[in-house]
N, C-alpha and C. Protein backbone atom coordinates (compact mmCIF):
# COMPACT_ATOMS: atom_id res chain seq x y z
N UNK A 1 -40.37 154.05 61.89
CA UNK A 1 -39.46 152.99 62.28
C UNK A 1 -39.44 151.90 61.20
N UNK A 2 -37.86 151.61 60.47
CA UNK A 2 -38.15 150.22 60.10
C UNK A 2 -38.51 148.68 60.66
N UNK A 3 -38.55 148.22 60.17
CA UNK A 3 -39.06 146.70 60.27
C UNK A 3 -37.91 145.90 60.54
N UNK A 4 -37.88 145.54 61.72
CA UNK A 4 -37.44 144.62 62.72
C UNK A 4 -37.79 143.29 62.41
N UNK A 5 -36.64 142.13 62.43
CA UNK A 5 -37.17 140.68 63.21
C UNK A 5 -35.82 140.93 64.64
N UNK A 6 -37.04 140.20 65.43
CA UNK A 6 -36.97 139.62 67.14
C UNK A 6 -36.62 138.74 67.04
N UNK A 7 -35.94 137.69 67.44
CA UNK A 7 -36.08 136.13 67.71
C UNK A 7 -35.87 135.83 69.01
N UNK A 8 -36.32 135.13 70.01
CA UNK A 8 -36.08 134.95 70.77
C UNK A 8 -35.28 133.67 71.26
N UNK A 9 -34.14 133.57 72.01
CA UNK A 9 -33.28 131.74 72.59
C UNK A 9 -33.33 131.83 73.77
N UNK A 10 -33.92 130.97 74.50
CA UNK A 10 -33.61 130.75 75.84
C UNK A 10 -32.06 130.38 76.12
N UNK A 11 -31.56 130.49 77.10
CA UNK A 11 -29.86 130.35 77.50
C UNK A 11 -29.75 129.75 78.59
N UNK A 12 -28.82 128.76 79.18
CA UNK A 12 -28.95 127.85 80.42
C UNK A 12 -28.28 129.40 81.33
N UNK A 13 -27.09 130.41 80.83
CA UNK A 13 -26.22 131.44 81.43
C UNK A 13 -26.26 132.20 80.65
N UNK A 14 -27.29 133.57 81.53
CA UNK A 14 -27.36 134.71 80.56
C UNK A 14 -25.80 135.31 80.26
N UNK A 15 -25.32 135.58 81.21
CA UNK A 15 -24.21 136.28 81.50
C UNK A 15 -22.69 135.49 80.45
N UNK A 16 -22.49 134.05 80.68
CA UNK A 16 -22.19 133.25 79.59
C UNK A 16 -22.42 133.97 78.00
N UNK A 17 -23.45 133.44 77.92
CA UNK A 17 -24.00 133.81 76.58
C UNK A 17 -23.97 134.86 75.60
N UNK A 18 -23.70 135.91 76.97
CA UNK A 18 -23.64 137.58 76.13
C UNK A 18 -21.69 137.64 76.13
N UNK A 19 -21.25 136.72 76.74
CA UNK A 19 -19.33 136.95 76.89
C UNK A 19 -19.51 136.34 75.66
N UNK A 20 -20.19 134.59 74.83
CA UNK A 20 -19.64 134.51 73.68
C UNK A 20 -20.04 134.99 73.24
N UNK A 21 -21.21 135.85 72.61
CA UNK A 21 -21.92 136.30 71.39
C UNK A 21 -20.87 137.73 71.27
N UNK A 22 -20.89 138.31 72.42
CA UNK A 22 -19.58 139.62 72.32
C UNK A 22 -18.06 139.32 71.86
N UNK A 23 -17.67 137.81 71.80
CA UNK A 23 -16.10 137.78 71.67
C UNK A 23 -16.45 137.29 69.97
N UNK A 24 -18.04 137.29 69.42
CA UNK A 24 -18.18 137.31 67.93
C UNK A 24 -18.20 138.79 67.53
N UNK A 25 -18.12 139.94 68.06
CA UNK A 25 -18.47 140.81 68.38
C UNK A 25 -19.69 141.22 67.82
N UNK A 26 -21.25 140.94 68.24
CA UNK A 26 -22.20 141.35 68.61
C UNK A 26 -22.27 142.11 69.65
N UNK A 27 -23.28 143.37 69.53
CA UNK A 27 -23.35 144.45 70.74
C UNK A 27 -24.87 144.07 71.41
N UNK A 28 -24.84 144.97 72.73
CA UNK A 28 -26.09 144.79 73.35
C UNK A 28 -26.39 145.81 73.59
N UNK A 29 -28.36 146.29 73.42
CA UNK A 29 -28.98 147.50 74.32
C UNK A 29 -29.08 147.26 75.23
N UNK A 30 -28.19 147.94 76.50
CA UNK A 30 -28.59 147.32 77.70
C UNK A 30 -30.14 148.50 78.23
N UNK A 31 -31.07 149.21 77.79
CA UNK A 31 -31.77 149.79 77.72
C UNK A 31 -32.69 148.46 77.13
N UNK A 32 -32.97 147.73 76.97
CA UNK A 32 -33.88 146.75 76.76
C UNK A 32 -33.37 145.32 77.38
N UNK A 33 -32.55 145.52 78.11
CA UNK A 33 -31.51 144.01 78.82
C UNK A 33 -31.89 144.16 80.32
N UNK A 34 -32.20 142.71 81.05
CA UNK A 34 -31.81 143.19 82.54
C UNK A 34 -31.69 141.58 82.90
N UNK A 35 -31.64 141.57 84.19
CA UNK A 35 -30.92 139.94 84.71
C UNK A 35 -32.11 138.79 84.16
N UNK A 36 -32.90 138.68 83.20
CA UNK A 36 -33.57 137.87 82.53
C UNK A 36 -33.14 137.53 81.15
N UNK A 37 -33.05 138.91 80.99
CA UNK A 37 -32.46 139.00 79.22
C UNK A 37 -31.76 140.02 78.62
N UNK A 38 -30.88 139.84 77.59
CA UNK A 38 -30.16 140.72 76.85
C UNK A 38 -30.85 141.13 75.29
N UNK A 39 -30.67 142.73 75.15
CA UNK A 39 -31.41 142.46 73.89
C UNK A 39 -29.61 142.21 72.67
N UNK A 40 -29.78 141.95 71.91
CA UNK A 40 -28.97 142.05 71.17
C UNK A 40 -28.51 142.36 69.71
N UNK A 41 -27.99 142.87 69.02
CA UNK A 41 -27.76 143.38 67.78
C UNK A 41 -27.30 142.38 67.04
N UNK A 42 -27.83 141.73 65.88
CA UNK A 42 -27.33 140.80 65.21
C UNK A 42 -26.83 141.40 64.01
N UNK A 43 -27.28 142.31 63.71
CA UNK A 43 -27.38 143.33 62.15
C UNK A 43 -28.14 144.53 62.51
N UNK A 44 -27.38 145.45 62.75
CA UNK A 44 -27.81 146.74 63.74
C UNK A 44 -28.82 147.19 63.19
N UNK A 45 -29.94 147.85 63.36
CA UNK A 45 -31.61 148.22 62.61
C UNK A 45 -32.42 147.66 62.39
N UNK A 46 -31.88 145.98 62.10
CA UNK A 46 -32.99 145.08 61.34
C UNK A 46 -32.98 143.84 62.00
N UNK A 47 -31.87 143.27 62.67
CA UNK A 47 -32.09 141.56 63.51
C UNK A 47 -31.71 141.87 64.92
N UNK A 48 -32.37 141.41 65.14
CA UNK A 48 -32.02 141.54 66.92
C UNK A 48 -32.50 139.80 67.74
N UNK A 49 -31.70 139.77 68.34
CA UNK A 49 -31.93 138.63 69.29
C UNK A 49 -32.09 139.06 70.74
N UNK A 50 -33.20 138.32 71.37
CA UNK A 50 -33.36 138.10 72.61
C UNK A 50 -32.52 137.36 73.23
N UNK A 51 -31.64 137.11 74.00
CA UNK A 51 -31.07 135.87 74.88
C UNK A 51 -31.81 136.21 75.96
N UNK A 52 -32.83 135.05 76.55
CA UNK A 52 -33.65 135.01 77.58
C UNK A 52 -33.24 133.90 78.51
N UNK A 53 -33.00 133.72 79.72
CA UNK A 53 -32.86 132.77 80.94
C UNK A 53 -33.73 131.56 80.52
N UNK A 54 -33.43 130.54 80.29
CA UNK A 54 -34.77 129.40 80.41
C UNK A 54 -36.06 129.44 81.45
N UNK A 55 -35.70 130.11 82.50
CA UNK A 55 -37.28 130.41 83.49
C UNK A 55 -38.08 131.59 82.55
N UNK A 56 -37.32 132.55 82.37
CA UNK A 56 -38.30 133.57 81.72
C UNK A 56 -38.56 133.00 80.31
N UNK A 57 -37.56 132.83 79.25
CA UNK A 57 -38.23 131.82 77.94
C UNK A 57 -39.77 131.10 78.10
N UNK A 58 -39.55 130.53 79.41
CA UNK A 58 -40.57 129.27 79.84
C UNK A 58 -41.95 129.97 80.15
N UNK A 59 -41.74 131.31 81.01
CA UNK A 59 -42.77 132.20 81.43
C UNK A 59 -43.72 132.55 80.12
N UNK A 60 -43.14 132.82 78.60
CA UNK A 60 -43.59 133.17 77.63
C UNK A 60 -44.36 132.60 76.63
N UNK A 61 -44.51 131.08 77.07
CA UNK A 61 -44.90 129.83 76.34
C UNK A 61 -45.84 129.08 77.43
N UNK A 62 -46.57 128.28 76.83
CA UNK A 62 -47.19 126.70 77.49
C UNK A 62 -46.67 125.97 76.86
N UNK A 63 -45.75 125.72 76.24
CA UNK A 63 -45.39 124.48 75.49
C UNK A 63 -44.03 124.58 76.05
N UNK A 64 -43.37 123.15 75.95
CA UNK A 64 -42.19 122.77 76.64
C UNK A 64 -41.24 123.51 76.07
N UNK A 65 -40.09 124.10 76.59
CA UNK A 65 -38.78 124.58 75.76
C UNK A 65 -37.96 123.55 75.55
N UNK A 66 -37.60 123.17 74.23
CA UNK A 66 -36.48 122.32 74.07
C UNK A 66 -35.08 122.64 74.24
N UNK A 67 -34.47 121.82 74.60
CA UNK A 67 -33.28 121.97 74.90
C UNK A 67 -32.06 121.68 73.41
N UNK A 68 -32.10 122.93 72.93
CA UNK A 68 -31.24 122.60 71.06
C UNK A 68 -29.65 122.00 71.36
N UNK A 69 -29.52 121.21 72.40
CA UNK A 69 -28.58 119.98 72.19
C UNK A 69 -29.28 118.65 71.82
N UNK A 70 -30.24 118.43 72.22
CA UNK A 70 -30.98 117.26 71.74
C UNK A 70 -31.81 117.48 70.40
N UNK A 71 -32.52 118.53 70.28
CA UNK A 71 -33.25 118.93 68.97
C UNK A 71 -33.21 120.05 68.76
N UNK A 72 -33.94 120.37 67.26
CA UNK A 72 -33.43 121.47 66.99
C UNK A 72 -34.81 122.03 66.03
N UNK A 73 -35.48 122.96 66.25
CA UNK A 73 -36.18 123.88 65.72
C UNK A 73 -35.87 124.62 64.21
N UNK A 74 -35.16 125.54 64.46
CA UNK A 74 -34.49 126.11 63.73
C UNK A 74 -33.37 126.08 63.60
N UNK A 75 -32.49 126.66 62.27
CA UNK A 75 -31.24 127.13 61.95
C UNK A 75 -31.02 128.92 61.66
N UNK A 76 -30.24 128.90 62.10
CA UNK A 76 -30.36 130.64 62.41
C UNK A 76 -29.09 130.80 61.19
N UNK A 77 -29.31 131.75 60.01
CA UNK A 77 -28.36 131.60 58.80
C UNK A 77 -28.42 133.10 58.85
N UNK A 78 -27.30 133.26 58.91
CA UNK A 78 -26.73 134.77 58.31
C UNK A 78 -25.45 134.78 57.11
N UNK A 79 -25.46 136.04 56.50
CA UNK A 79 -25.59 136.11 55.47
C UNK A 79 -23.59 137.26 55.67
N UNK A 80 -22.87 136.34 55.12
CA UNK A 80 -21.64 137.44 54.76
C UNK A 80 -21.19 138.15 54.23
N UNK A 81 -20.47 139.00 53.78
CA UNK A 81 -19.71 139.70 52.98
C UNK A 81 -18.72 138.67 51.63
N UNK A 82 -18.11 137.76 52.31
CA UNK A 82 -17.01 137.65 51.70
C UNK A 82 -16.66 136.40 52.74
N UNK A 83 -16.06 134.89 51.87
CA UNK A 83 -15.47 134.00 52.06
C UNK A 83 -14.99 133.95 53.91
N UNK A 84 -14.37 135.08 53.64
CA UNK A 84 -12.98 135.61 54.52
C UNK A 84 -13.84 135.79 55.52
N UNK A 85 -15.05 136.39 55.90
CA UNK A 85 -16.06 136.83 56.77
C UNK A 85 -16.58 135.91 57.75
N UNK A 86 -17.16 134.81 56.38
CA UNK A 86 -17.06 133.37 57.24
C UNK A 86 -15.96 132.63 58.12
N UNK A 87 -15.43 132.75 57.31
CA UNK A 87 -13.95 132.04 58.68
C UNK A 87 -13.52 132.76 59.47
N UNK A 88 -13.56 134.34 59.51
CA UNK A 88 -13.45 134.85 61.00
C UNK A 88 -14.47 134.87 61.75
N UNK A 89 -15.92 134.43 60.97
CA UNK A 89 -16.60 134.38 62.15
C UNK A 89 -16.65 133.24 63.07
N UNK A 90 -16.23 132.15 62.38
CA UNK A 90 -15.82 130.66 62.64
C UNK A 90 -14.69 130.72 63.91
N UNK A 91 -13.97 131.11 63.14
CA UNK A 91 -12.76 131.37 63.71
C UNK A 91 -13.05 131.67 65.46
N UNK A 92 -13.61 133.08 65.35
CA UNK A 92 -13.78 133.80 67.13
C UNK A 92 -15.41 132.86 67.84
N UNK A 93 -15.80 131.93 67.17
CA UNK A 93 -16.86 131.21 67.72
C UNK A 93 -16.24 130.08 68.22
N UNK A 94 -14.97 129.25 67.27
CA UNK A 94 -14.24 128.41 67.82
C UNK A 94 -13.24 128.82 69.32
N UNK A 95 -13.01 130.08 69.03
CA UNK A 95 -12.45 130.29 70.09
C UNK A 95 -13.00 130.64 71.35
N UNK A 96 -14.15 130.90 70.73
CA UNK A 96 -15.42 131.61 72.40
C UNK A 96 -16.24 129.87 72.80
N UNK A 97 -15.90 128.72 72.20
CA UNK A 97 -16.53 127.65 73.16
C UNK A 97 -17.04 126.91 71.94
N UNK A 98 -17.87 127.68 70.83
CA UNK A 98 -18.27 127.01 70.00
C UNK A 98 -17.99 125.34 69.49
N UNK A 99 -18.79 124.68 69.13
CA UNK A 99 -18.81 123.70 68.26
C UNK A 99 -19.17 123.62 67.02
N UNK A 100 -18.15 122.97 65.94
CA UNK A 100 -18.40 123.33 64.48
C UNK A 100 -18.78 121.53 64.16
N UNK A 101 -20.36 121.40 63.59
CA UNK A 101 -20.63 120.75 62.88
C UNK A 101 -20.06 119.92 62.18
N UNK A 102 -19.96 120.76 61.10
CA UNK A 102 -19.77 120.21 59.88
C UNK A 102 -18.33 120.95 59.37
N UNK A 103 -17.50 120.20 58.44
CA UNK A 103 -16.58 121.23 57.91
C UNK A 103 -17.17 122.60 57.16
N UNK A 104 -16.66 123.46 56.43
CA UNK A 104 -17.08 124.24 55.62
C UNK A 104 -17.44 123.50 53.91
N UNK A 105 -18.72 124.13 53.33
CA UNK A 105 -19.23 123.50 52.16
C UNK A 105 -18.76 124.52 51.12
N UNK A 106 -18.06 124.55 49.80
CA UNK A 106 -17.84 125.13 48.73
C UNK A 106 -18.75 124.61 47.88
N UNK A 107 -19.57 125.72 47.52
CA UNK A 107 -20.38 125.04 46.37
C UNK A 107 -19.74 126.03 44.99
N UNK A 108 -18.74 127.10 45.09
CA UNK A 108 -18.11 127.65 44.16
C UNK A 108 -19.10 129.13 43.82
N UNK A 109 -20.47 128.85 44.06
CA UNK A 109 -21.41 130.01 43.91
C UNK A 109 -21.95 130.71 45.49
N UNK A 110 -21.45 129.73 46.15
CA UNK A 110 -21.73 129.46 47.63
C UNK A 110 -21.22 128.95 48.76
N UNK A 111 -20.56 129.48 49.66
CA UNK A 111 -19.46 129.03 51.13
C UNK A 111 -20.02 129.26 51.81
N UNK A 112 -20.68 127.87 52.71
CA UNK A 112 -20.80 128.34 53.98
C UNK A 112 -20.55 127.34 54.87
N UNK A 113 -21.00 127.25 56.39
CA UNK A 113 -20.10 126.78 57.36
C UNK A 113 -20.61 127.10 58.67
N UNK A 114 -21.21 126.69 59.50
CA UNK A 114 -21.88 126.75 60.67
C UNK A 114 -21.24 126.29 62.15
N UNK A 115 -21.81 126.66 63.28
CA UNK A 115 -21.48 126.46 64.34
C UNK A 115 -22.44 126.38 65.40
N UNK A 116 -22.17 125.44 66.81
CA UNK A 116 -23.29 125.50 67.48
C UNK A 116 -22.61 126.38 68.81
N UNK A 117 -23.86 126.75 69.28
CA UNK A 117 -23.43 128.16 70.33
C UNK A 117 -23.17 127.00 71.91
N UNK A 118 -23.14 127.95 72.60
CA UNK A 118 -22.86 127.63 73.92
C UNK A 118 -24.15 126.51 74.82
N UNK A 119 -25.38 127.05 73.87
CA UNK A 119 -26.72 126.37 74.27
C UNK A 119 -27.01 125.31 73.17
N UNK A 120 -26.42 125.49 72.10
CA UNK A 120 -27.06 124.21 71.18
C UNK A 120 -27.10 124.63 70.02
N UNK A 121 -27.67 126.07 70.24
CA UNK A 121 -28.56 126.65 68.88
C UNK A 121 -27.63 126.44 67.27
N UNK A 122 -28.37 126.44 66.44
CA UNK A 122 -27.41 126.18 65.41
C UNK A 122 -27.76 127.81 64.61
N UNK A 123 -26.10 127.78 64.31
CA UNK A 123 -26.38 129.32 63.77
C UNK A 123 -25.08 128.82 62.12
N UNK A 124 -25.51 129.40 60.82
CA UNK A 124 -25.05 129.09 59.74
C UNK A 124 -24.71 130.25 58.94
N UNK A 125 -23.91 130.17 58.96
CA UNK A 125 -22.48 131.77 57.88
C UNK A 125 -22.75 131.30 56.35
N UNK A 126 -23.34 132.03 55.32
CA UNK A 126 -22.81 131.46 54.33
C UNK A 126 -22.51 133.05 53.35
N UNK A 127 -21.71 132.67 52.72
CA UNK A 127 -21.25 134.06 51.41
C UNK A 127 -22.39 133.26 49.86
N UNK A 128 -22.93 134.27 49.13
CA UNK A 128 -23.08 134.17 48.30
C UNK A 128 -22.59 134.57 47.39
N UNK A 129 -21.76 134.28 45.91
CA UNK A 129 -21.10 135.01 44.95
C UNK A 129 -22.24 135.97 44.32
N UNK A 130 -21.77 137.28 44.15
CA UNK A 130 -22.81 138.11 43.29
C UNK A 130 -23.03 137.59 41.83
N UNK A 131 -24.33 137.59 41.58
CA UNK A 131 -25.19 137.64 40.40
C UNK A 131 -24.68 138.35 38.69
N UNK A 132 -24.46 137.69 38.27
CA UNK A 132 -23.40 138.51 37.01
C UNK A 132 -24.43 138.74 36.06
């Protein structure tokens, strides 16, 4: 088996959560999903996300779960194809509920452009130009 990252987000609405991450079109194993959590495909083989209920998140920890509208832990950055990649992913996140930050940044070697999900989380698109 290759080498996997997990991450796990707690979600205020599992059921919510898996309608926007699907209208980005992300897929789910429902063979590892049930009314606590969804597993999910971020990059099929190698990223996968948990979306977990905030009671079960909470079950998995002693330490408080924050709520990523008020703060924020991490930034969750994935990685595009192409300019164009980013703004459709923008694009169907704006349309599934999302909130966009910031405008999009051109650094000419580098585009990217982020959005916050339905729970807070901050998740960041960027293209890198290839290496000449």
């Amino acid at each position: 088996m290759n080498k996997q990252i997990i991450f796990n987000l707690p979600v205020k609405d599992l059921d919510t959560s898996k309608a926007f991450f699907a209208a980005l079109g992300f897929s789910f194993n429902q063979q590892f999903s049930n009314e606590q959590a969804v597993f999910m495909a971020v990059l099929e083989d190698s990223i996968y996300a948990m979306l977990m209920t905030e009671d079960f998140f909470r079950s998995l920890t002693n330490k408080q779960v924050m709520q990523a509208r008020e703060a924020n832990e991490v930034i969750i950055c994935l990685s595009c194809e192409s300019r164009e990649e980013v703004d459709a992913l923008i694009a169907k996140a704006t349309a599934a509920g999302a909130r966009i930050p910031h405008p999009p940044e051109d650094h000419g070697f580098m585009y990217d452009q982020g959005f916050e999900d339905l729970d807070g989380h901050l998740w960041n698109l960027v293209w890198m130009a290839p290496q000449t």
